[in-house]
PDB file of N, CA and C in Angstrom:
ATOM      1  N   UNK A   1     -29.473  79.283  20.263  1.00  0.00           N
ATOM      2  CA  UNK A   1     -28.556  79.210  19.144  1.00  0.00           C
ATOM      3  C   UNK A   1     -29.291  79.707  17.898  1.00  0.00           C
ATOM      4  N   UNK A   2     -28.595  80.551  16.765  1.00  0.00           N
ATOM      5  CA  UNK A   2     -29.173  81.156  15.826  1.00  0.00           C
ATOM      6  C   UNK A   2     -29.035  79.843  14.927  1.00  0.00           C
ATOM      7  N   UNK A   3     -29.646  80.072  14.017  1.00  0.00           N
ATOM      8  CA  UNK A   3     -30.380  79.360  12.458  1.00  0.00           C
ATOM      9  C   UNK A   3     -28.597  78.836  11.705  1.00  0.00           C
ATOM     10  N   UNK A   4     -28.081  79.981  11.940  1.00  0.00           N
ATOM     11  CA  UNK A   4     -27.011  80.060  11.429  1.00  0.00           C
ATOM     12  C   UNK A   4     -26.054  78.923  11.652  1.00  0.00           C
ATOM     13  N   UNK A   5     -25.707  79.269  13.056  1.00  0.00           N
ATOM     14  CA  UNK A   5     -25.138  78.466  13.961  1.00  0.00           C
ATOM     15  C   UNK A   5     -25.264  76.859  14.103  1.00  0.00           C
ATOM     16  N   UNK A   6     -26.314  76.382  14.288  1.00  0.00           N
ATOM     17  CA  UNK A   6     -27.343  75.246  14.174  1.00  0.00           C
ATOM     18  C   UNK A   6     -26.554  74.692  12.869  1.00  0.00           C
ATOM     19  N   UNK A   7     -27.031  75.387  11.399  1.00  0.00           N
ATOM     20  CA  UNK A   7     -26.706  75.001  10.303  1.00  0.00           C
ATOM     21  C   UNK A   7     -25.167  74.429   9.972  1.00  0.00           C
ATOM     22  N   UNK A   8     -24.488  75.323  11.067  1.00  0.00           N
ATOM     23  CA  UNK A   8     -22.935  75.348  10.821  1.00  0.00           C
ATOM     24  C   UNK A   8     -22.763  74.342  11.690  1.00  0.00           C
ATOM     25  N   UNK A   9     -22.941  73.966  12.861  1.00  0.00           N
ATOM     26  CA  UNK A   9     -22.887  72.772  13.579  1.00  0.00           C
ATOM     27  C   UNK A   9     -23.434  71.212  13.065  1.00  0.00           C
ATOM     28  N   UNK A  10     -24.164  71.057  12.388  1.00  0.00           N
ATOM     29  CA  UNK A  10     -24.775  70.246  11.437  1.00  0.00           C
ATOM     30  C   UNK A  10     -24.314  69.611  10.493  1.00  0.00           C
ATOM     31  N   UNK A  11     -23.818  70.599   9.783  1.00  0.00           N
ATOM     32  CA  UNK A  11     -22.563  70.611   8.725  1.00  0.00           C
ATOM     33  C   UNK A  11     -21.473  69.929   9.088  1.00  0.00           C
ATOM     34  N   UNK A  12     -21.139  70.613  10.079  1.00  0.00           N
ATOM     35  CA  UNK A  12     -19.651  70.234  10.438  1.00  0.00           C
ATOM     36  C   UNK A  12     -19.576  68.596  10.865  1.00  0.00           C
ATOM     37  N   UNK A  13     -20.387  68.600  11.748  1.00  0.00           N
ATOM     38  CA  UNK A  13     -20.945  67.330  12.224  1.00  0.00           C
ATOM     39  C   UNK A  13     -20.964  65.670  11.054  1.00  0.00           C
ATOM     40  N   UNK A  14     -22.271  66.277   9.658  1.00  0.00           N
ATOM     41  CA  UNK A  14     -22.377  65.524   9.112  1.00  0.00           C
ATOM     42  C   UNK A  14     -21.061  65.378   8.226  1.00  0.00           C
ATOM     43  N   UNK A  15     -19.773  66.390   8.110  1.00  0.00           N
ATOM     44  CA  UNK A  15     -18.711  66.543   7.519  1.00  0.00           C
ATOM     45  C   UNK A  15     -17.895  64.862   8.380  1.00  0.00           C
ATOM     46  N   UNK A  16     -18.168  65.523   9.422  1.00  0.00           N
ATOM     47  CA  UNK A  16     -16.852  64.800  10.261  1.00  0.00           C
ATOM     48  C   UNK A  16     -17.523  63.301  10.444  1.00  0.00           C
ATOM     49  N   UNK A  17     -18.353  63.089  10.460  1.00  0.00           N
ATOM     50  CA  UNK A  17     -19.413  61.622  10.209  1.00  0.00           C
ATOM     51  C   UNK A  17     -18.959  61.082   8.465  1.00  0.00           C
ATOM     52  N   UNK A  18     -19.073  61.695   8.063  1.00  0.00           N
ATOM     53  CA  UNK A  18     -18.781  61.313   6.263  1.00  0.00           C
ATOM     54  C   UNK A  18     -17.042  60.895   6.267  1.00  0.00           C
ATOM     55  N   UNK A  19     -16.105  61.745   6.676  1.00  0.00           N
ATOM     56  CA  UNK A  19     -14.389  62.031   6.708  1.00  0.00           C
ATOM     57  C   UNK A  19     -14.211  60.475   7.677  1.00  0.00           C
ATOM     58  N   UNK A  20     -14.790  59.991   8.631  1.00  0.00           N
ATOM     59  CA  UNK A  20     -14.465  58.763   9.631  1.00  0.00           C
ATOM     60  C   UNK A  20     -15.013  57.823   8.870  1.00  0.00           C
ATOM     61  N   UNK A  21     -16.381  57.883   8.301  1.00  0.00           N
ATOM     62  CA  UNK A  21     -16.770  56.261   7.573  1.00  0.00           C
ATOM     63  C   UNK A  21     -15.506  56.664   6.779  1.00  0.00           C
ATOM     64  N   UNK A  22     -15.780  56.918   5.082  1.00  0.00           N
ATOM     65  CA  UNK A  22     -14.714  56.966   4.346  1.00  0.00           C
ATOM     66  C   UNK A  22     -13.043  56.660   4.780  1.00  0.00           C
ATOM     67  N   UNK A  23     -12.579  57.372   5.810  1.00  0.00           N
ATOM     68  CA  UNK A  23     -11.451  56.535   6.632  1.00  0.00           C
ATOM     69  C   UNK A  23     -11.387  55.316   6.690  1.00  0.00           C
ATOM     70  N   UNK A  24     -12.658  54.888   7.833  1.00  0.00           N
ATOM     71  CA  UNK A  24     -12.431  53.469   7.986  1.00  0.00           C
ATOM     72  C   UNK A  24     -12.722  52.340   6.887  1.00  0.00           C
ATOM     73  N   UNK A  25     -13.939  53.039   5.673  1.00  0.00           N
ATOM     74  CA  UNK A  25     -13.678  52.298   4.117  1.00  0.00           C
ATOM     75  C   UNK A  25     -12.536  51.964   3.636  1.00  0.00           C
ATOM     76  N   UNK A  26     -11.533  53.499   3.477  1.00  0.00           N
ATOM     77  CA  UNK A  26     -10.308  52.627   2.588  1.00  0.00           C
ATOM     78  C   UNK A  26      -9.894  51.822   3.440  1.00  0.00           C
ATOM     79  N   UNK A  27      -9.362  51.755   4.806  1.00  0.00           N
ATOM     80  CA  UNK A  27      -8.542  51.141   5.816  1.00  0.00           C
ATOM     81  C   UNK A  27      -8.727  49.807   5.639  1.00  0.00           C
ATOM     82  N   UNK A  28     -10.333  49.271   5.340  1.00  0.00           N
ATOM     83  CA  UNK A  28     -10.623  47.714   5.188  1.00  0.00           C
ATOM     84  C   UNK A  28     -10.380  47.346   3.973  1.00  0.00           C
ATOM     85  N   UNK A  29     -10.447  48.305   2.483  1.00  0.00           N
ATOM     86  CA  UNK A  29     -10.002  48.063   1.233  1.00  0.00           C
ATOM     87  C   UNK A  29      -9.150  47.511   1.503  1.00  0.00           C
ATOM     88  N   UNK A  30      -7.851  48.442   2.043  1.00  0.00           N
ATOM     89  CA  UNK A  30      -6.371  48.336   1.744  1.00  0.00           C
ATOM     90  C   UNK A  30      -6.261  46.946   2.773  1.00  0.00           C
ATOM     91  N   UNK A  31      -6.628  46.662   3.817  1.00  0.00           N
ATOM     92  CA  UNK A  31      -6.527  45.644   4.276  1.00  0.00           C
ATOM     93  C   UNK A  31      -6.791  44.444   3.666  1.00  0.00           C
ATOM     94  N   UNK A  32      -7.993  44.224   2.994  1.00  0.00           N
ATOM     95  CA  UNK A  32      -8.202  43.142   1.651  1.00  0.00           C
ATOM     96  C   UNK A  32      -7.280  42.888   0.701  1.00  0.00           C
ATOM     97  N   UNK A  33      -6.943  43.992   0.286  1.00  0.00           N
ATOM     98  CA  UNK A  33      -5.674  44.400  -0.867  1.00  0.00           C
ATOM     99  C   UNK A  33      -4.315  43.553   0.023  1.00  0.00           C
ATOM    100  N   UNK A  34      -4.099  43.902   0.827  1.00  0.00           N
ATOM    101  CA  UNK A  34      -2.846  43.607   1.501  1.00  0.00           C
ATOM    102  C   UNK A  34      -3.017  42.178   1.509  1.00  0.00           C
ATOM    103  N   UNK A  35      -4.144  41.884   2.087  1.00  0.00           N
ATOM    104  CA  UNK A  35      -4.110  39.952   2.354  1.00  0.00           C
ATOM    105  C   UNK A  35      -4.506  39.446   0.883  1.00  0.00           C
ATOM    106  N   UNK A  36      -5.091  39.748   0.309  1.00  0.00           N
ATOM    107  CA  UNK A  36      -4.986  39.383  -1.408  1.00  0.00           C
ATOM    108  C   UNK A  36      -3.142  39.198  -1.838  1.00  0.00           C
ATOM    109  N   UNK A  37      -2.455  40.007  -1.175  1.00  0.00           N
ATOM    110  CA  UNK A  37      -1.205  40.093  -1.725  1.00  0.00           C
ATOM    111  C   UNK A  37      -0.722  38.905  -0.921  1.00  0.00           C
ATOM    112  N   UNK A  38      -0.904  38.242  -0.082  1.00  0.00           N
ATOM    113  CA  UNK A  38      -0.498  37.425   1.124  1.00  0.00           C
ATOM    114  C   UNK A  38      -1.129  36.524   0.319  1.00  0.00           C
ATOM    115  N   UNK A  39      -2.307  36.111   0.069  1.00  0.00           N
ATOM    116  CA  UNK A  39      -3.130  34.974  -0.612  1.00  0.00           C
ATOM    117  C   UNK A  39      -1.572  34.630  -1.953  1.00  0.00           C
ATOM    118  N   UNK A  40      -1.587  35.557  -2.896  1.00  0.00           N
ATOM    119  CA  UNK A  40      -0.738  35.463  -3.981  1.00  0.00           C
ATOM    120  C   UNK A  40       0.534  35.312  -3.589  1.00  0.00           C
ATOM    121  N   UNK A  41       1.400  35.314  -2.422  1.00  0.00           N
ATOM    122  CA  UNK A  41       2.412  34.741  -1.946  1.00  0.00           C
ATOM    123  C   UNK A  41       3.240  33.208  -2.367  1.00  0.00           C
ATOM    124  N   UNK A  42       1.576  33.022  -1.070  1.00  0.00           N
ATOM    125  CA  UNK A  42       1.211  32.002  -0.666  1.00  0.00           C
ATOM    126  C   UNK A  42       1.285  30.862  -1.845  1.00  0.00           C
ATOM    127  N   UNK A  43       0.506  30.903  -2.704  1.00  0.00           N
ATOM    128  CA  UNK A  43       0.326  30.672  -3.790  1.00  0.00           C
ATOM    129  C   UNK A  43       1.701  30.295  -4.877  1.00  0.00           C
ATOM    130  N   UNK A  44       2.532  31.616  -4.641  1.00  0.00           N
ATOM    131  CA  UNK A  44       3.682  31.761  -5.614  1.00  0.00           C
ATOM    132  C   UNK A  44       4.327  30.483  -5.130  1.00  0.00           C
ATOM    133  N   UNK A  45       4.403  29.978  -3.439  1.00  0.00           N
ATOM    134  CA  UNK A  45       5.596  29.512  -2.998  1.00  0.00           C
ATOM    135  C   UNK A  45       5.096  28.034  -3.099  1.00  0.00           C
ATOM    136  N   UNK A  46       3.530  28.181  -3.238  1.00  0.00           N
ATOM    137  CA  UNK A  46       2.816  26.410  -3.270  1.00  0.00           C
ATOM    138  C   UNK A  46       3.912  26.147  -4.774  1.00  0.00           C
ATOM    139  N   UNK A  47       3.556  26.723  -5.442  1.00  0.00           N
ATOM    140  CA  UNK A  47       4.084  26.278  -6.856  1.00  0.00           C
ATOM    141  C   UNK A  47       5.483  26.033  -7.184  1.00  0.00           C
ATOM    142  N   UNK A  48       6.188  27.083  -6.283  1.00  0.00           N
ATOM    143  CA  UNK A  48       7.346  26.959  -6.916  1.00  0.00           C
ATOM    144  C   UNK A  48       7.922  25.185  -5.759  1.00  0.00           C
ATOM    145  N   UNK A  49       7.688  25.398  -4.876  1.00  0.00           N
ATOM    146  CA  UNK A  49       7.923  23.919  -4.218  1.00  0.00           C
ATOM    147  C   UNK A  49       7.795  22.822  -5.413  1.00  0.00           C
ATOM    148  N   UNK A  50       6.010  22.755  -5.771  1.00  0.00           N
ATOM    149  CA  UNK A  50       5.829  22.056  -6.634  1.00  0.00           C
ATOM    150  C   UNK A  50       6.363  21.648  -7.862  1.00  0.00           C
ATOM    151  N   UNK A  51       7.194  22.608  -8.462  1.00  0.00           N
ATOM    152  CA  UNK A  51       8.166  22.888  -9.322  1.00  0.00           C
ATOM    153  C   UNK A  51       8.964  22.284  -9.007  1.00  0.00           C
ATOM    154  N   UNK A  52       9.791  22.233  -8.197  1.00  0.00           N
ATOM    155  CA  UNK A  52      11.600  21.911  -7.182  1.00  0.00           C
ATOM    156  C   UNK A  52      10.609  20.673  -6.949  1.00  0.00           C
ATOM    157  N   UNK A  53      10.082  20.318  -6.797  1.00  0.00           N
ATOM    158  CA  UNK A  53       9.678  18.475  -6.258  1.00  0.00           C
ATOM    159  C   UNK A  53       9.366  17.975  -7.683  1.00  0.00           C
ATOM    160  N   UNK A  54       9.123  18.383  -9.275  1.00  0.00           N
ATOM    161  CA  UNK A  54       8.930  17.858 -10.170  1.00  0.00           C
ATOM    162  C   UNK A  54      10.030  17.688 -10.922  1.00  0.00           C
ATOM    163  N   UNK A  55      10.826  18.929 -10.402  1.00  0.00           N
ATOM    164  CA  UNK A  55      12.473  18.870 -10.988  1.00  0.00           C
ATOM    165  C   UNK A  55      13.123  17.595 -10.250  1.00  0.00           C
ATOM    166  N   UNK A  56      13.253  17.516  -9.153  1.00  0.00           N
ATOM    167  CA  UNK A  56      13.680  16.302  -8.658  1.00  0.00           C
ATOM    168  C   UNK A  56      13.477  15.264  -8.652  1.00  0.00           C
ATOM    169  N   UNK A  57      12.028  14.760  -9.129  1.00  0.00           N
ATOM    170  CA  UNK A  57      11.142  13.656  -9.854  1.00  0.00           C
ATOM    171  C   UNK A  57      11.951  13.469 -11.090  1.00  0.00           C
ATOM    172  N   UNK A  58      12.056  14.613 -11.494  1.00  0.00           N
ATOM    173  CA  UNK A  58      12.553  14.405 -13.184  1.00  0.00           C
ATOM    174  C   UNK A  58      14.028  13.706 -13.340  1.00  0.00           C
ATOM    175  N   UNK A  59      14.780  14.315 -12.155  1.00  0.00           N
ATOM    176  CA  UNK A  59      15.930  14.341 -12.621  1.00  0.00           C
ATOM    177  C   UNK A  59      16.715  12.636 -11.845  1.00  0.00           C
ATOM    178  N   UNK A  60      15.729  11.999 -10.728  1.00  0.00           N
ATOM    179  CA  UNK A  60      15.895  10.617 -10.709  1.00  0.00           C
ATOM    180  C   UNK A  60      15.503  10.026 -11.552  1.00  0.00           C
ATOM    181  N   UNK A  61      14.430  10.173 -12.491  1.00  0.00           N
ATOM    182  CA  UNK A  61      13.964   9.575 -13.526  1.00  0.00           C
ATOM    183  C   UNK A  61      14.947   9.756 -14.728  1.00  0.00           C
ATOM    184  N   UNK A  62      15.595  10.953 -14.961  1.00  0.00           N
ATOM    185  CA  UNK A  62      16.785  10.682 -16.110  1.00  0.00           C
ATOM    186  C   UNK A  62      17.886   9.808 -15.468  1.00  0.00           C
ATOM    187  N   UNK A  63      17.884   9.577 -13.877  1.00  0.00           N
ATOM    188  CA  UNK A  63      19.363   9.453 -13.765  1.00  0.00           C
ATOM    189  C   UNK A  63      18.775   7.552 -13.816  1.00  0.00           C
ATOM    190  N   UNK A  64      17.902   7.126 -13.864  1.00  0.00           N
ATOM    191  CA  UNK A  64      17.348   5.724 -13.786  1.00  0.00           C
ATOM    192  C   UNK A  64      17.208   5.548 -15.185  1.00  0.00           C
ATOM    193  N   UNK A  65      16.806   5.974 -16.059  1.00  0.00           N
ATOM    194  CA  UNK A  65      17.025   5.684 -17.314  1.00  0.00           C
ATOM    195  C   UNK A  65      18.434   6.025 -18.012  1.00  0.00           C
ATOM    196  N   UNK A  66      19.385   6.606 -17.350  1.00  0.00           N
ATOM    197  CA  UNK A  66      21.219   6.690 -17.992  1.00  0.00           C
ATOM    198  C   UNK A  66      21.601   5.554 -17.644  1.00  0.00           C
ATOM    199  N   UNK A  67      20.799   5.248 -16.363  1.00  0.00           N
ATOM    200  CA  UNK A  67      21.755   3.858 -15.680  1.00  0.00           C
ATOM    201  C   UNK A  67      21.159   2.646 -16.824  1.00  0.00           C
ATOM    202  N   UNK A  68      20.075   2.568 -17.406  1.00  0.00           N
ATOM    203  CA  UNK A  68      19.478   1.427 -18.060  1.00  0.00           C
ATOM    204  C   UNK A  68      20.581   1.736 -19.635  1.00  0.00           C
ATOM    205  N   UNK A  69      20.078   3.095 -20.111  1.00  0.00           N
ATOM    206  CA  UNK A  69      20.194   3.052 -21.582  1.00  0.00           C
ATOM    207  C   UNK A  69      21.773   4.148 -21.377  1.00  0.00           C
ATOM    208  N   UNK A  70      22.630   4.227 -21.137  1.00  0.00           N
ATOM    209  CA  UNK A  70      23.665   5.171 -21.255  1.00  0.00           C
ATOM    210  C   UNK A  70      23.692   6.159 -22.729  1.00  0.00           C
ATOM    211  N   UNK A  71      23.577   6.977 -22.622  1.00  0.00           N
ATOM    212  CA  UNK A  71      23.597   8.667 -23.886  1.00  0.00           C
ATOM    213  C   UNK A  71      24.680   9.272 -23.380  1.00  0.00           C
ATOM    214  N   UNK A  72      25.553   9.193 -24.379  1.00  0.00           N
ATOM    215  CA  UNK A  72      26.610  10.030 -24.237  1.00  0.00           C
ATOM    216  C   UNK A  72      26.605  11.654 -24.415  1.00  0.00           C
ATOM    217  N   UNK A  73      27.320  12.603 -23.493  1.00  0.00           N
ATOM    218  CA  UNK A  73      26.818  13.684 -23.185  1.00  0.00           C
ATOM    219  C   UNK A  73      27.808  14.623 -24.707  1.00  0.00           C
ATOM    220  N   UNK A  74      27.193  15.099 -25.204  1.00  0.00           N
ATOM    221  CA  UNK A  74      27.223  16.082 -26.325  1.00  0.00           C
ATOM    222  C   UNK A  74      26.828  17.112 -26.236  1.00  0.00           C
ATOM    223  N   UNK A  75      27.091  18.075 -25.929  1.00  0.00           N
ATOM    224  CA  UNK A  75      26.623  19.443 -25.402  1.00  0.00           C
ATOM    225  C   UNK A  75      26.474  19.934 -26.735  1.00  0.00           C
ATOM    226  N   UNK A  76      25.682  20.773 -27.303  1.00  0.00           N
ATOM    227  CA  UNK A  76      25.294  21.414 -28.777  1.00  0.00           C
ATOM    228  C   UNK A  76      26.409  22.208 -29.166  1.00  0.00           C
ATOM    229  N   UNK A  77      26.812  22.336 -30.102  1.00  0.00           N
ATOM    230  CA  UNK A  77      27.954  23.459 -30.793  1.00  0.00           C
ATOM    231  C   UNK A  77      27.350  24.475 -31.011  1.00  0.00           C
ATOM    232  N   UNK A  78      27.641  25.733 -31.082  1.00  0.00           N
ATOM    233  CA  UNK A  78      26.766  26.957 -31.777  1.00  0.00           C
ATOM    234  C   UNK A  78      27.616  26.861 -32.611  1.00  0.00           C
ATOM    235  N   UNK A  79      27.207  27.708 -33.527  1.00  0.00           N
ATOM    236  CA  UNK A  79      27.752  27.791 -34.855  1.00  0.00           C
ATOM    237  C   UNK A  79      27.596  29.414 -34.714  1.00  0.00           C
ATOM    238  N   UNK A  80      29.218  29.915 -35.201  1.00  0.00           N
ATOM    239  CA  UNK A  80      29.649  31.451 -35.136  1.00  0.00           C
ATOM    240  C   UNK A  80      28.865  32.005 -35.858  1.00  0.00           C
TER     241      UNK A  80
END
C-alpha cells in the first residue's frame, strides 16, 4: 500500500472513530435531558397533589369555623 493510501485509510478510520463517539455523546446528553424532564414532571405533580390536599385542608377548616361563627356571604360589588 502507498504512503498515500495508508494516510487516506487512517483518516478515514480516525474520522469514523470521532463521528460514533460524538454520536453516542449526544445520545446520553439527550437521554439525561429527557429524564431531567421526567425528574421535573414528577415533581410538578408531587406539588400540585400537595396543593389539592391543602385546598381541601383549607376548605374543611372554613367549613368548621362557618359552622362555629356563621359570615354572611357578600360577594364584592365592582364599581363601574
Amino acid at each position: 500500500m502507498s504512503r498515500a493510501a495508508k494516510t487516506t485509510l487512517g483518516t478515514s478510520i480516525a474520522a469514523t472513530i470521532s463521528i460514533v463517539a460524538g454520536v453516542h455523546y449526544l445520545q446520553i446528553k439527550e437521554r439525561e435531558t429527557m429524564y431531567k424532564g421526567v425528574e421535573r414532571d414528577d415533581q410538578r405533580q408531587k406539588e400540585k397533589r400537595q396543593r389539592m390536599e391543602d385546598l381541601a385542608r383549607n376548605r374543611e377548616r372554613e367549613t368548621a369555623l362557618r359552622q362555629l361563627q356563621p359570615i354572611p356571604d357578600h360577594s364584592p360589588q365592582r364599581l363601574a
